[in-house]
C-alpha atoms as a PDB file:
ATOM      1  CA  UNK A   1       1.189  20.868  12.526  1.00  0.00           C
ATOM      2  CA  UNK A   2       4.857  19.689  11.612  1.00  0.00           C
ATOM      3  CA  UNK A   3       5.565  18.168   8.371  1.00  0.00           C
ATOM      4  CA  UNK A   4       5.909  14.529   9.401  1.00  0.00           C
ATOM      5  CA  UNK A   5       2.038  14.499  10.845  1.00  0.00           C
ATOM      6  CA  UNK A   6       1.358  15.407   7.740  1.00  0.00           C
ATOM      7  CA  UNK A   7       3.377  12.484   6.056  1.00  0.00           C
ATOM      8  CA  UNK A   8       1.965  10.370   7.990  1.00  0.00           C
ATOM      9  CA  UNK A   9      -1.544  11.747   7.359  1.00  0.00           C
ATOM     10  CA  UNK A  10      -0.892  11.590   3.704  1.00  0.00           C
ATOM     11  CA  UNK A  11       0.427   7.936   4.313  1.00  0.00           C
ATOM     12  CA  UNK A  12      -2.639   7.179   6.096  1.00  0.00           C
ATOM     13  CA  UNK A  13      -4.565   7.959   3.213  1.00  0.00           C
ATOM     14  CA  UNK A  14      -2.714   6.595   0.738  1.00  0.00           C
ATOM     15  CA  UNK A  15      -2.559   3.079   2.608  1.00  0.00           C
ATOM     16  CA  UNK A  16      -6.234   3.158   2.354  1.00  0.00           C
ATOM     17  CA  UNK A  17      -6.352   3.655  -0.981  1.00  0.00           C
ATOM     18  CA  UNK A  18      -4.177   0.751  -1.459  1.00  0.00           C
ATOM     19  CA  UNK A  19      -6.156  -1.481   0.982  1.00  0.00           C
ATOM     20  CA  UNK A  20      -9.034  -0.697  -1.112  1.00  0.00           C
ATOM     21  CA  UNK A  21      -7.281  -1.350  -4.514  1.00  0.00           C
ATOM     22  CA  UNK A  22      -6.246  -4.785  -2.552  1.00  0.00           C
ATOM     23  CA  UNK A  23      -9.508  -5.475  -1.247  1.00  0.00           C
ATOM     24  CA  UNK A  24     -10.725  -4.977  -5.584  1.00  0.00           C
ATOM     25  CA  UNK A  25      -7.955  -6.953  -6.768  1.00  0.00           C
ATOM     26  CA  UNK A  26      -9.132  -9.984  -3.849  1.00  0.00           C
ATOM     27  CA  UNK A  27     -12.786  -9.772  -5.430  1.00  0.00           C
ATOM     28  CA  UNK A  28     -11.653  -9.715  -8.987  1.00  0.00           C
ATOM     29  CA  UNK A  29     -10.248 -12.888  -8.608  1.00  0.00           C
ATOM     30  CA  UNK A  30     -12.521 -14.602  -7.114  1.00  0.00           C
ATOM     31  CA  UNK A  31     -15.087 -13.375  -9.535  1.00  0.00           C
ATOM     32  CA  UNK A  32     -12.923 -15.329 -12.028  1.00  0.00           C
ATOM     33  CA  UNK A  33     -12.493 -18.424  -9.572  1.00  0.00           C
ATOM     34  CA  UNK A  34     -15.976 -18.547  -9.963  1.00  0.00           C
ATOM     35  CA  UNK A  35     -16.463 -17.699 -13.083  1.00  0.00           C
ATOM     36  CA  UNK A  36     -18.309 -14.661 -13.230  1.00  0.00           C
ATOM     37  CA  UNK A  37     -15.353 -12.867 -15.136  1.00  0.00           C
ATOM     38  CA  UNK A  38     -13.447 -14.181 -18.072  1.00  0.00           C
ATOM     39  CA  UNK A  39      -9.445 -13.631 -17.726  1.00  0.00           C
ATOM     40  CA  UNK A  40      -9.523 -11.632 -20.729  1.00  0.00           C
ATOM     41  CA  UNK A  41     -11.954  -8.675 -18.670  1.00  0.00           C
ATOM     42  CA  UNK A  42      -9.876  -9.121 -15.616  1.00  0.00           C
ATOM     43  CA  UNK A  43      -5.848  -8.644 -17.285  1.00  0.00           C
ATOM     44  CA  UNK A  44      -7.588  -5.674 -18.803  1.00  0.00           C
ATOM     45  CA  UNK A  45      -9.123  -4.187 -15.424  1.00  0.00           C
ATOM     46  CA  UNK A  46      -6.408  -5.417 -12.870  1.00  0.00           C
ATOM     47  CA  UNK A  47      -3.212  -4.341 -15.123  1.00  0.00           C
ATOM     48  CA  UNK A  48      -4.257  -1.008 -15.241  1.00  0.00           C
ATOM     49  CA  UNK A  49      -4.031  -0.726 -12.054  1.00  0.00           C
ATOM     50  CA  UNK A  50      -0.685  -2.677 -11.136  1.00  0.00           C
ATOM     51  CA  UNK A  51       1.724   0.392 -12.185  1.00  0.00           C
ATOM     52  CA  UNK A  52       0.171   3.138 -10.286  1.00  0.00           C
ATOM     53  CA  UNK A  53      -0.560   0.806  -6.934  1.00  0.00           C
ATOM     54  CA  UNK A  54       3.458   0.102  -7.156  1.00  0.00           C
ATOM     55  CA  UNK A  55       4.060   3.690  -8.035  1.00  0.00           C
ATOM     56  CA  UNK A  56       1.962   4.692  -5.233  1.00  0.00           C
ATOM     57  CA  UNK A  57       3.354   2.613  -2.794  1.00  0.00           C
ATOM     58  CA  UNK A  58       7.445   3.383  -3.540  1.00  0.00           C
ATOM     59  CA  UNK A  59       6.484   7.035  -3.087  1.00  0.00           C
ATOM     60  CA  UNK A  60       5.145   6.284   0.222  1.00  0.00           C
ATOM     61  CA  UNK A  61       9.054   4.429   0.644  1.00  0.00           C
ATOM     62  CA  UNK A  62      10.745   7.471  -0.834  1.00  0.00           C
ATOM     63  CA  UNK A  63       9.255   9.784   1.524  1.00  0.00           C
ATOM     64  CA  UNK A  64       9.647   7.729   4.455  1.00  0.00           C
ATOM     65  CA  UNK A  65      13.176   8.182   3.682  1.00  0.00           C
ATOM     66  CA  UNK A  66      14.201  10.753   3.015  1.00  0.00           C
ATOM     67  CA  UNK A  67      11.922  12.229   6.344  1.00  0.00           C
ATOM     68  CA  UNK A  68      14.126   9.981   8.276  1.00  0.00           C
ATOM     69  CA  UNK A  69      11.238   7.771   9.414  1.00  0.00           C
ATOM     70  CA  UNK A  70      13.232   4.657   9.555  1.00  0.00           C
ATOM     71  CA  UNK A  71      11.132   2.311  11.336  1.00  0.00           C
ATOM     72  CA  UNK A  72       8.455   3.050   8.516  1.00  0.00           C
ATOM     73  CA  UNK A  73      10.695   2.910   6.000  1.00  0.00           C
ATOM     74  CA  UNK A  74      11.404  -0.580   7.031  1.00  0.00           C
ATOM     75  CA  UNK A  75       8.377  -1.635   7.219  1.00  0.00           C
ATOM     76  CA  UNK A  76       7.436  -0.609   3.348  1.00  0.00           C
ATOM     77  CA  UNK A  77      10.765  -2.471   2.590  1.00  0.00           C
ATOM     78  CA  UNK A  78       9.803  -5.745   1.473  1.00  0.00           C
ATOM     79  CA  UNK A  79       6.982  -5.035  -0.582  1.00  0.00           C
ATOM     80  CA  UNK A  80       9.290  -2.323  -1.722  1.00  0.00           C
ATOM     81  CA  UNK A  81      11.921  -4.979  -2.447  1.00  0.00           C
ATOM     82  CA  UNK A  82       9.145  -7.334  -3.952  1.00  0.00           C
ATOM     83  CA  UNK A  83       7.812  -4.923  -6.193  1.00  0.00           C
ATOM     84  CA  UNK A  84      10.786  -3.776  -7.626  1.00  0.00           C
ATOM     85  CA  UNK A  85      11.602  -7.752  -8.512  1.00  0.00           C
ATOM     86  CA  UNK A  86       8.168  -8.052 -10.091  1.00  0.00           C
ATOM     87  CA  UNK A  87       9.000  -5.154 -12.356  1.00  0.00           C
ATOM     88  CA  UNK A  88      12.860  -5.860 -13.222  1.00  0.00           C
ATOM     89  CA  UNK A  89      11.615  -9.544 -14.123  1.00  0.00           C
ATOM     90  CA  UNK A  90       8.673  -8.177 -15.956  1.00  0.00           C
ATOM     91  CA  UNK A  91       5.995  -9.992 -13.563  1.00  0.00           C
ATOM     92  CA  UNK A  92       3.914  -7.509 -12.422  1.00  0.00           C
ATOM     93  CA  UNK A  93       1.202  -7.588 -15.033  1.00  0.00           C
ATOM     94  CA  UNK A  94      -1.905 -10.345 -15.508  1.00  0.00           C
ATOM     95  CA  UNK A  95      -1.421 -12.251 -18.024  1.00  0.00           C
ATOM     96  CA  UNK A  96      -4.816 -13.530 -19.701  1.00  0.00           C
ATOM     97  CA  UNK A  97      -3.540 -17.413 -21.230  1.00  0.00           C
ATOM     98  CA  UNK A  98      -2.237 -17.560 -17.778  1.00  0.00           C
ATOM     99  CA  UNK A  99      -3.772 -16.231 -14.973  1.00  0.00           C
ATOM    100  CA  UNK A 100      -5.853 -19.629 -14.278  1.00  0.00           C
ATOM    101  CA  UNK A 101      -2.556 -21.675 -13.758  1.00  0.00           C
ATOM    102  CA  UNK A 102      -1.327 -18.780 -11.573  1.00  0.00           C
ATOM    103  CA  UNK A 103      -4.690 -17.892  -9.361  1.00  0.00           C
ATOM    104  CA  UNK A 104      -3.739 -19.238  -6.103  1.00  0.00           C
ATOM    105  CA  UNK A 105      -0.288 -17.397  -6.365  1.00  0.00           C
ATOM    106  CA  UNK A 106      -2.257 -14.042  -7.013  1.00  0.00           C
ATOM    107  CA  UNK A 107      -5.014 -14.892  -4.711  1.00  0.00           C
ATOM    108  CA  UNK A 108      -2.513 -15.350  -1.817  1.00  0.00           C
ATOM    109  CA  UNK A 109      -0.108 -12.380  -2.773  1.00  0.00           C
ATOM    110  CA  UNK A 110      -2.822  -9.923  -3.140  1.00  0.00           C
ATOM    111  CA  UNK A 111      -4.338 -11.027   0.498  1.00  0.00           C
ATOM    112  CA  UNK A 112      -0.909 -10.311   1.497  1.00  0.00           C
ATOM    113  CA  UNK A 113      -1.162  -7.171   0.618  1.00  0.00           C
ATOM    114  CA  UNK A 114      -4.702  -6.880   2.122  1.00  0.00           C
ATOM    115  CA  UNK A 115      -3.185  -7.606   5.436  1.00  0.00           C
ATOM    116  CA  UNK A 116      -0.252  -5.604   5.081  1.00  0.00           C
ATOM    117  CA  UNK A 117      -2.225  -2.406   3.857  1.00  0.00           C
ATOM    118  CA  UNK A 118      -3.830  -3.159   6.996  1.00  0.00           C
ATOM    119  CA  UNK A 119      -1.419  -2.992   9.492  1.00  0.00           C
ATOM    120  CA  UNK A 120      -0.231  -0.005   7.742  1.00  0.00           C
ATOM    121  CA  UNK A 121      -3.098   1.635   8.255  1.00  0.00           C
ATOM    122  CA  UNK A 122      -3.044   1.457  11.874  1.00  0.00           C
ATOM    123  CA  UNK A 123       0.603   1.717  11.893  1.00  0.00           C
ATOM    124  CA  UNK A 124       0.075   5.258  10.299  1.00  0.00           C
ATOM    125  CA  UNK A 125      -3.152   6.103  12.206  1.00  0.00           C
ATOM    126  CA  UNK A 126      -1.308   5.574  15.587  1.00  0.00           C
ATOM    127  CA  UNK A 127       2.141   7.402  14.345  1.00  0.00           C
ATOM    128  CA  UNK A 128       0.323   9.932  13.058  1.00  0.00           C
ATOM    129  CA  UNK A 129      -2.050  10.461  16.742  1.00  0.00           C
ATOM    130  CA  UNK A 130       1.446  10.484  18.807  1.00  0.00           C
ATOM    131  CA  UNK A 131       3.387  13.121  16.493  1.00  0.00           C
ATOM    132  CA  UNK A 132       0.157  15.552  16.926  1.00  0.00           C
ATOM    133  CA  UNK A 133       0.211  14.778  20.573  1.00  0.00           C
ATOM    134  CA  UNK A 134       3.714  14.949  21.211  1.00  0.00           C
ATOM    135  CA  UNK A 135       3.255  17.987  18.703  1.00  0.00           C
ATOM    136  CA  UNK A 136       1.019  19.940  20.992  1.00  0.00           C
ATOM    137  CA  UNK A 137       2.386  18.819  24.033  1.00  0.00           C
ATOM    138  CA  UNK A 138       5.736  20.752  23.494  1.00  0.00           C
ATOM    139  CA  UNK A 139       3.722  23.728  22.375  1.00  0.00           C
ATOM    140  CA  UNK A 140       1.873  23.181  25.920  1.00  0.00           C
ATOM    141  CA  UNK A 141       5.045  23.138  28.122  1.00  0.00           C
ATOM    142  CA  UNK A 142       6.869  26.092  25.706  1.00  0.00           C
ATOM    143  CA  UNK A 143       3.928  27.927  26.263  1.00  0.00           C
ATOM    144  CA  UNK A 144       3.259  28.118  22.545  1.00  0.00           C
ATOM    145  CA  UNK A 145      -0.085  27.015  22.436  1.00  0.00           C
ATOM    146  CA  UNK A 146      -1.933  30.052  22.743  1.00  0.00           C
END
């Protein structure tokens, strides 16, 4: 097994970790649209999860390039890009006396995410199925299999 299927394993795993986290953050705010949460409980159980789901998601970047795996690399840019904004403008976290003026905004940016973490997902699953195919296909015609 060559050392991008297993990037792209490890992305594939990591992308549905953060569709999950996604999926959380989606449910969390409902629960307050509804009112089954107060904003105090949910700034103190979505922000401590903010940092690492960025963190987690600019490794993915990092490794995508420096493998060289451009068009993935591209892909991850924007949230990249958005992330990085969120963080240099000190926006990334819930704030408590605010997060009912700002629900719809967090609502739609974390389905955004949902469906992005998505299509990563089977973005990864299908890169990752052609490298180990194309993988043991070369060992097949080199005669390497065996």
């Amino acid at each position: 097994m060559s050392f991008t299927a297993l990037i792209y394993i490890l992305a594939l795993i990591m992308a549905g970790i953060l569709l999950f986290a996604s999926v959380y953050f989606v449910i969390m705010l409902t629960d307050l649209e509804c009112d089954y949460i107060n904003p105090i409980d949910l700034a103190n159980g979505l922000n401590t999860y903010v940092m690492p789901e960025m963190a987690a998601h600019l490794l993915m970047f990092v490794v995508f390039l420096l493998m060289g795996e451009w068009f993935s690399m591209i892909i991850n840019l924007p949230l990249a890009v958005w992330n990085i904004n969120k963080v240099v403008n000190s926006r990334q976290f819930y704030d408590a006396t605010e997060v009912f003026r700002t629900l719809p905004k967090h609502k739609r940016e974390n389905f955004v995410k949902v469906a992005f973490y998505l299509l990563c997902f089977f973005y990864y699953l299908y890169s990752m199925i052609m490298t180990l195919v194309n993988e043991s296909t070369d060992d097949i015609r080199t005669g390497s299999a065996y």
